[in-house]
ModelCIF file with pLDDT and N, C-alpha, C, O atoms, coordinates in Angstrom:
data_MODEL
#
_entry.id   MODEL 
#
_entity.id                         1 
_entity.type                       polymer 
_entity.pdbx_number_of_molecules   1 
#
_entity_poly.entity_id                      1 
_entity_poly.type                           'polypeptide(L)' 
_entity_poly.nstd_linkage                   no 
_entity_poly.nstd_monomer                   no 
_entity_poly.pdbx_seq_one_letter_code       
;(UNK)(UNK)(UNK)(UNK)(UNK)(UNK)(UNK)(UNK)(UNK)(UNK)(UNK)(UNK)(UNK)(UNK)(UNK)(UNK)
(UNK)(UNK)(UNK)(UNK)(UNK)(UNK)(UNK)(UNK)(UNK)(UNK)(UNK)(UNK)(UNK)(UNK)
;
_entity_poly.pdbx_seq_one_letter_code_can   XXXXXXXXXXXXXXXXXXXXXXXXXXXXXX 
_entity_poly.pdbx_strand_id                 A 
#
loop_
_entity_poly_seq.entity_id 
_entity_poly_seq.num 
_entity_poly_seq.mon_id 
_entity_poly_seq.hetero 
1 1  UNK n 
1 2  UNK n 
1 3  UNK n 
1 4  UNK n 
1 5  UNK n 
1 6  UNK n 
1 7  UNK n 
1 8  UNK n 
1 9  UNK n 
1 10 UNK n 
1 11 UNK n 
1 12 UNK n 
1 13 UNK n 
1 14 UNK n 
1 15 UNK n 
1 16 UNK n 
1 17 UNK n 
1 18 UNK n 
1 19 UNK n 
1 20 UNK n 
1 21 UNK n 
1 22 UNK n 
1 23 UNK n 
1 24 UNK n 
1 25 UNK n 
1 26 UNK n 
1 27 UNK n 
1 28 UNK n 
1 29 UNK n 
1 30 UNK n 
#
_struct_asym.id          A 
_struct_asym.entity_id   1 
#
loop_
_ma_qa_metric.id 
_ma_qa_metric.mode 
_ma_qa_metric.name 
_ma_qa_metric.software_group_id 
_ma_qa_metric.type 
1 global pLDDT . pLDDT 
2 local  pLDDT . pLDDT 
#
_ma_qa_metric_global.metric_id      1 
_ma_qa_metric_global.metric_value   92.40 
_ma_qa_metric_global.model_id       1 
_ma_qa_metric_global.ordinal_id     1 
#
loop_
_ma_qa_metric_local.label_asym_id 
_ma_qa_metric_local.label_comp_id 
_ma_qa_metric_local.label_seq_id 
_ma_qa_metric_local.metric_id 
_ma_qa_metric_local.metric_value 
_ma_qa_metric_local.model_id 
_ma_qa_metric_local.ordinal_id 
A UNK 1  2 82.00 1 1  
A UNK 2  2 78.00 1 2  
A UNK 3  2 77.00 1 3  
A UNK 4  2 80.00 1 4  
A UNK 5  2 81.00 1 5  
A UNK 6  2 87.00 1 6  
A UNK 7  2 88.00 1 7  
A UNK 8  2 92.00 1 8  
A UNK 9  2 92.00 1 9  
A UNK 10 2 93.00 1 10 
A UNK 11 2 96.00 1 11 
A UNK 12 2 96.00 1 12 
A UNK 13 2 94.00 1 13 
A UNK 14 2 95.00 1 14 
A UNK 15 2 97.00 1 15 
A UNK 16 2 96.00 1 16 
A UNK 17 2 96.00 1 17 
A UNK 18 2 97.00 1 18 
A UNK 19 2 97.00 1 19 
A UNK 20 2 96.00 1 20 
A UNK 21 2 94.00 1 21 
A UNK 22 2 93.00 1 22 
A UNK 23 2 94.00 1 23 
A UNK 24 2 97.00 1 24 
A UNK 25 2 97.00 1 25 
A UNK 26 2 97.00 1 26 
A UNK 27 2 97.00 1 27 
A UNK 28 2 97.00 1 28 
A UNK 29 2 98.00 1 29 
A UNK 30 2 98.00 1 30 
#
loop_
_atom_site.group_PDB 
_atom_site.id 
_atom_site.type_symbol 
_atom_site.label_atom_id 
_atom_site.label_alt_id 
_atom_site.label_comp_id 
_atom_site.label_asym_id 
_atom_site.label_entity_id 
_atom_site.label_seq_id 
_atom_site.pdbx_PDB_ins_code 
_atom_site.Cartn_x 
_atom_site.Cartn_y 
_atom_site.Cartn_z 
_atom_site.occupancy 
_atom_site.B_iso_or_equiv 
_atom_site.pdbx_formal_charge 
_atom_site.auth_seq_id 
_atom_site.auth_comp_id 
_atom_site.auth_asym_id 
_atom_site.auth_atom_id 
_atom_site.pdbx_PDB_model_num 
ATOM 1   N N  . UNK A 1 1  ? 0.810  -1.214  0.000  1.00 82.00 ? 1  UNK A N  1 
ATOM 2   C CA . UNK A 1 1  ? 0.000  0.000   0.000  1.00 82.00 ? 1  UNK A CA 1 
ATOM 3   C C  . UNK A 1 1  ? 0.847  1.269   0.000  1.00 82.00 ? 1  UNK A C  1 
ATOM 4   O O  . UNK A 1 1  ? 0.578  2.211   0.746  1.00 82.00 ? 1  UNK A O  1 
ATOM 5   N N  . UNK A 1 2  ? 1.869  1.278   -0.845 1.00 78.00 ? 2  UNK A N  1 
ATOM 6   C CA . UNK A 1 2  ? 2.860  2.328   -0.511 1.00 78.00 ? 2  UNK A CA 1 
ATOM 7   C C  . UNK A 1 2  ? 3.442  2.183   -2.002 1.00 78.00 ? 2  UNK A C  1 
ATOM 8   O O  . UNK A 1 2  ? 3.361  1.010   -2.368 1.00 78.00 ? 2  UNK A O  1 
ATOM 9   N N  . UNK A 1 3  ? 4.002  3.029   -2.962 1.00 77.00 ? 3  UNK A N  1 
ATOM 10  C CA . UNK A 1 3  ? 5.042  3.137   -3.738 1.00 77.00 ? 3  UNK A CA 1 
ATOM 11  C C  . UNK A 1 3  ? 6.161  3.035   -3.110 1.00 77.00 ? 3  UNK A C  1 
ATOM 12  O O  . UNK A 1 3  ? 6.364  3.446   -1.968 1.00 77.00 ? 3  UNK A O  1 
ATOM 13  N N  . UNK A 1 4  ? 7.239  2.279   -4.086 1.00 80.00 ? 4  UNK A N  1 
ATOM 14  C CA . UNK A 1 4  ? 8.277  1.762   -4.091 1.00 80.00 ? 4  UNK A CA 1 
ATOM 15  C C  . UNK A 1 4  ? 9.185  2.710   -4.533 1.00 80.00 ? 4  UNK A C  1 
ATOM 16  O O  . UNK A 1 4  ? 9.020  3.191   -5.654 1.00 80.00 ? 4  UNK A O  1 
ATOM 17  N N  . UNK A 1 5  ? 10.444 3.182   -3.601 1.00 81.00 ? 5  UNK A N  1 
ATOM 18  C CA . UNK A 1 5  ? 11.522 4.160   -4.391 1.00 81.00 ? 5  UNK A CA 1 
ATOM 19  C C  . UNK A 1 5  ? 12.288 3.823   -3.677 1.00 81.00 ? 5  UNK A C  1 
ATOM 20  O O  . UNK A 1 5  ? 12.834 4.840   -3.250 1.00 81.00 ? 5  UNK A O  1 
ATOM 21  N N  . UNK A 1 6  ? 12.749 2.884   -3.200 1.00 87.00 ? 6  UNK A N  1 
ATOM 22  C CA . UNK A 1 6  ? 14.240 2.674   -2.829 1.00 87.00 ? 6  UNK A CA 1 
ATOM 23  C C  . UNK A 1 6  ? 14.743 1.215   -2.904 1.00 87.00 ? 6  UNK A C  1 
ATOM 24  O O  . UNK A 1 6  ? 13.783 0.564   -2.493 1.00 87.00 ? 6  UNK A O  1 
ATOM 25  N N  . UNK A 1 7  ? 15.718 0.373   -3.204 1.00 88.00 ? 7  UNK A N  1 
ATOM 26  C CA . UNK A 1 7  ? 15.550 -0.536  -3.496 1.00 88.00 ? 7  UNK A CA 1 
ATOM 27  C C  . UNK A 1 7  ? 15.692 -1.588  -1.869 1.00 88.00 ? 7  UNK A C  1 
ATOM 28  O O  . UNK A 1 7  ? 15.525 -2.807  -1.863 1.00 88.00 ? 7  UNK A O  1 
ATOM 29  N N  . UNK A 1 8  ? 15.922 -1.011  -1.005 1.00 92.00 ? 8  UNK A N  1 
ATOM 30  C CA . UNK A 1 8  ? 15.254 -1.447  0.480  1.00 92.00 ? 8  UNK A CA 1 
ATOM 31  C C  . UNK A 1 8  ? 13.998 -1.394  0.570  1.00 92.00 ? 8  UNK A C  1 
ATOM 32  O O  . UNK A 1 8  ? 13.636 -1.876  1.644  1.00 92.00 ? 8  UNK A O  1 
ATOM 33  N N  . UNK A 1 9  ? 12.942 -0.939  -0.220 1.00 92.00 ? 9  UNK A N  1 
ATOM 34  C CA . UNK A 1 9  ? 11.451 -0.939  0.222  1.00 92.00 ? 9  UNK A CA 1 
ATOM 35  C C  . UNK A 1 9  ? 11.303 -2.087  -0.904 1.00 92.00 ? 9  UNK A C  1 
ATOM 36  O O  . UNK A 1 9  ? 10.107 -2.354  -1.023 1.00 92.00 ? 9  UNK A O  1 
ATOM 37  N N  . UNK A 1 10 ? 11.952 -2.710  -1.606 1.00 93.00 ? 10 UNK A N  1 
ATOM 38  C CA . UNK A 1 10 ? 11.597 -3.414  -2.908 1.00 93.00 ? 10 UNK A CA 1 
ATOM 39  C C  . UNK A 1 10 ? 12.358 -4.952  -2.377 1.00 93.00 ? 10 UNK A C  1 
ATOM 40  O O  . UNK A 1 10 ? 11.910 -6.034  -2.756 1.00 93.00 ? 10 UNK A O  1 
ATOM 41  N N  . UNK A 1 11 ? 13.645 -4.826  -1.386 1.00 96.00 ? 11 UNK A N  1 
ATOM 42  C CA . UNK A 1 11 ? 13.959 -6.130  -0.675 1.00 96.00 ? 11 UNK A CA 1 
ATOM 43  C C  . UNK A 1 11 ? 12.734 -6.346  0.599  1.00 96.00 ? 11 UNK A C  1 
ATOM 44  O O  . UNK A 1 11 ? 12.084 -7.349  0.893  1.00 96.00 ? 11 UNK A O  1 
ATOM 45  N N  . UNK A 1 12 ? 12.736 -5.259  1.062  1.00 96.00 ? 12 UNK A N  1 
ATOM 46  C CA . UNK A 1 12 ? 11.518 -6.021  2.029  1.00 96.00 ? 12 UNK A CA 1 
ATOM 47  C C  . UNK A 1 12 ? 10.345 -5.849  1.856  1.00 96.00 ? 12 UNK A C  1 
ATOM 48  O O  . UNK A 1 12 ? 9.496  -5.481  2.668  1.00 96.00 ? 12 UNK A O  1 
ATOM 49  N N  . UNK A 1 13 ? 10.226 -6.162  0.560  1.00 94.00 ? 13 UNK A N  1 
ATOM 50  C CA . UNK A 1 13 ? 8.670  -6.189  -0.002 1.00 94.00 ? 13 UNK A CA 1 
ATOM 51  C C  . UNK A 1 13 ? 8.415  -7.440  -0.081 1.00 94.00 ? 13 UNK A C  1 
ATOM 52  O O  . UNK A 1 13 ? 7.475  -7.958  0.521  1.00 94.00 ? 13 UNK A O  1 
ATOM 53  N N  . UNK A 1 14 ? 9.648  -8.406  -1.230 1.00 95.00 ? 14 UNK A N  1 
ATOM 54  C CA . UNK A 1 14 ? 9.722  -9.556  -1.441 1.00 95.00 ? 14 UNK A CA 1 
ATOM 55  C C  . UNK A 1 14 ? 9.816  -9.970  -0.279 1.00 95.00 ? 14 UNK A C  1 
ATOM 56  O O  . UNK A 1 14 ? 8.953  -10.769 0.086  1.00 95.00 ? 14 UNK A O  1 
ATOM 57  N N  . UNK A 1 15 ? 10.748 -9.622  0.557  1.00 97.00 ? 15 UNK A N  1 
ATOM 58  C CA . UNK A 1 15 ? 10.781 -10.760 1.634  1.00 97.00 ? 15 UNK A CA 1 
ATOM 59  C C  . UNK A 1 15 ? 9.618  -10.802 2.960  1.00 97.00 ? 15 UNK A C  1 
ATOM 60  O O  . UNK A 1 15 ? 9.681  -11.612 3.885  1.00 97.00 ? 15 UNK A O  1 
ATOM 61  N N  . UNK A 1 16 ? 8.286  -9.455  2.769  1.00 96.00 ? 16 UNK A N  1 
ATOM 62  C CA . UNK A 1 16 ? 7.324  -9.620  3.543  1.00 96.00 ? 16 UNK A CA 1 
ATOM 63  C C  . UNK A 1 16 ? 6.395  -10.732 2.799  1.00 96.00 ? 16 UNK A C  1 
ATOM 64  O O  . UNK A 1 16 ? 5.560  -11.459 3.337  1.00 96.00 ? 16 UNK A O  1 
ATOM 65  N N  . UNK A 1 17 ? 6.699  -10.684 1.634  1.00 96.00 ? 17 UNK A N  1 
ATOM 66  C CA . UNK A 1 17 ? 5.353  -11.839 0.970  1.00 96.00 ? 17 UNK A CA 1 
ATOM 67  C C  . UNK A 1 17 ? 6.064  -13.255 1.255  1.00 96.00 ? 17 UNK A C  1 
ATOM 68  O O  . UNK A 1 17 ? 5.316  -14.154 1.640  1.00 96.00 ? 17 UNK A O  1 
ATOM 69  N N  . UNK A 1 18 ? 7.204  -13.496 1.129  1.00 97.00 ? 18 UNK A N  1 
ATOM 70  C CA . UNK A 1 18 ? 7.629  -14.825 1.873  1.00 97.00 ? 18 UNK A CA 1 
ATOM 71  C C  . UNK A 1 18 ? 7.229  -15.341 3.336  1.00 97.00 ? 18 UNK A C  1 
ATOM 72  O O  . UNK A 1 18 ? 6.705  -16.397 3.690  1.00 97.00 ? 18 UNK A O  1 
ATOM 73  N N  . UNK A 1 19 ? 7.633  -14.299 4.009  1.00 97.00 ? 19 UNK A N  1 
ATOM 74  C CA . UNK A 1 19 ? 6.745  -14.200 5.674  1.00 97.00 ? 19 UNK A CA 1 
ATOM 75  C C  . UNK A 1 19 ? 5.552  -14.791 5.979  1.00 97.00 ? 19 UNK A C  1 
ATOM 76  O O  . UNK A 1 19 ? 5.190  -15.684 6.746  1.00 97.00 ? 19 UNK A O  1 
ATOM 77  N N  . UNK A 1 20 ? 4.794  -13.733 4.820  1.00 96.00 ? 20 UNK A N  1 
ATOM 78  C CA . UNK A 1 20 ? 3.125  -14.098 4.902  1.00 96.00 ? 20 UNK A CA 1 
ATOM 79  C C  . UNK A 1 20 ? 3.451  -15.568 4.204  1.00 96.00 ? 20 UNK A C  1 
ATOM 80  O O  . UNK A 1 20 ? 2.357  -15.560 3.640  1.00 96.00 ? 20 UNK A O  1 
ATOM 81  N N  . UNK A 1 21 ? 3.845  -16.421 3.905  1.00 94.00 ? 21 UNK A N  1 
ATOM 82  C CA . UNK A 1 21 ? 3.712  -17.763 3.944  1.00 94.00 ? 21 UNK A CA 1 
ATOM 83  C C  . UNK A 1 21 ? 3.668  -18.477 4.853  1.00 94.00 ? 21 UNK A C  1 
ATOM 84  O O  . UNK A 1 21 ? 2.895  -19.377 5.180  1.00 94.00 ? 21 UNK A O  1 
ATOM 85  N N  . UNK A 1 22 ? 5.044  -17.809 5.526  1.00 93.00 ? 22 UNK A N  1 
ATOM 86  C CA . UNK A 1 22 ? 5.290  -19.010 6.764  1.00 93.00 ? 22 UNK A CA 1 
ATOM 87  C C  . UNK A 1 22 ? 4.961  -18.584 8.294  1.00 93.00 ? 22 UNK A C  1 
ATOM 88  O O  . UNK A 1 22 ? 5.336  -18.966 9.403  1.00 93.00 ? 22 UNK A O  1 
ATOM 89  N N  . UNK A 1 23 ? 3.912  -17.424 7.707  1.00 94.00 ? 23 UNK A N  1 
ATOM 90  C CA . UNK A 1 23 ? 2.887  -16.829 8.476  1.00 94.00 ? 23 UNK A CA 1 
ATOM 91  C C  . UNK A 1 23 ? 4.016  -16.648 10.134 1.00 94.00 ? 23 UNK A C  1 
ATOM 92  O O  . UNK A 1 23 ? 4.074  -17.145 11.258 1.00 94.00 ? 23 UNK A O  1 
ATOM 93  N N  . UNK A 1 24 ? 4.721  -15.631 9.318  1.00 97.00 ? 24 UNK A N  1 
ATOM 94  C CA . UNK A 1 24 ? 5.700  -14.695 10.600 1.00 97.00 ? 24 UNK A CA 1 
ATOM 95  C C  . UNK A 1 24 ? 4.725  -13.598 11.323 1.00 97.00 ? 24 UNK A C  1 
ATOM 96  O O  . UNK A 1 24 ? 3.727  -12.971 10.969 1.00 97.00 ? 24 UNK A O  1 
ATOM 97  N N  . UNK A 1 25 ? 5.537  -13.680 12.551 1.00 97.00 ? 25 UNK A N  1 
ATOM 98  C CA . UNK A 1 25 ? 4.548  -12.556 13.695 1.00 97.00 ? 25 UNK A CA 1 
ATOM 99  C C  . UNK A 1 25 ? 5.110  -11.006 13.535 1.00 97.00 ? 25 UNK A C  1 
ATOM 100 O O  . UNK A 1 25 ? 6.245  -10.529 13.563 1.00 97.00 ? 25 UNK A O  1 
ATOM 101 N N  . UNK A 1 26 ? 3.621  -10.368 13.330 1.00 97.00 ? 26 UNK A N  1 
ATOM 102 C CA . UNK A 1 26 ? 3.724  -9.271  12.752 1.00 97.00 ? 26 UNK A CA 1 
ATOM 103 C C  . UNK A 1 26 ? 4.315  -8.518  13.833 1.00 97.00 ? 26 UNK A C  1 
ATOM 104 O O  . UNK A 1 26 ? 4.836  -7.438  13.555 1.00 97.00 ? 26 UNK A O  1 
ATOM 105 N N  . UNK A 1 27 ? 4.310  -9.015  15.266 1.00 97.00 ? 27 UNK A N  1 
ATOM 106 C CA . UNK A 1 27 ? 4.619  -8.075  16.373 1.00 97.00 ? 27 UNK A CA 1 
ATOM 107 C C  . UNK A 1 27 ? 5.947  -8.424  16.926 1.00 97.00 ? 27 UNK A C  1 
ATOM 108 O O  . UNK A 1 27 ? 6.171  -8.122  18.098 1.00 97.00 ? 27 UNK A O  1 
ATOM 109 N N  . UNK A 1 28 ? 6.674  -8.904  16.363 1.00 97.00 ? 28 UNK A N  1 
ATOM 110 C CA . UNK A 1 28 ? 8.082  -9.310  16.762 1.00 97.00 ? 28 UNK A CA 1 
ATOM 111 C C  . UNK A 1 28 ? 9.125  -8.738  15.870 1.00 97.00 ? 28 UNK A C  1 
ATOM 112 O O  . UNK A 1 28 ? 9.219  -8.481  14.669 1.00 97.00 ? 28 UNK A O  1 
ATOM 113 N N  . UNK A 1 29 ? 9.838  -8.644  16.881 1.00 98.00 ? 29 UNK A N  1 
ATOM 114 C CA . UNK A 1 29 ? 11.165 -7.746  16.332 1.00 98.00 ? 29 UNK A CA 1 
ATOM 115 C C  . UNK A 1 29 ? 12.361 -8.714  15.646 1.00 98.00 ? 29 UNK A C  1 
ATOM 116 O O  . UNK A 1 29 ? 13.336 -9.170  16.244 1.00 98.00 ? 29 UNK A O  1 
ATOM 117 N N  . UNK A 1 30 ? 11.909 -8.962  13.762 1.00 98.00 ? 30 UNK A N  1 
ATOM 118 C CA . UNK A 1 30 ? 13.133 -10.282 13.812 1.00 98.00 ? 30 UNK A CA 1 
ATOM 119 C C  . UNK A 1 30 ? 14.662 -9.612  13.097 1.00 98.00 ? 30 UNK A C  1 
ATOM 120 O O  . UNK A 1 30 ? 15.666 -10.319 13.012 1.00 98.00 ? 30 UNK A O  1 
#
């Protein structure tokens, strides 16, 4: 829900949709 302009918002983009697989906790600091 955000545009993309840095290529750190574009690594942890991919790697939040991996997360949501293995259904990581949104409230933890990893």
């Amino acid at each position: 829900n955000r545009f993309m302009h840095t290529d750190a918002q574009y690594f942890f983009g991919i790697l939040d949709s991996l997360m949501d697989l293995i259904n990581a906790d949104v409230e933890k600091i990893h």
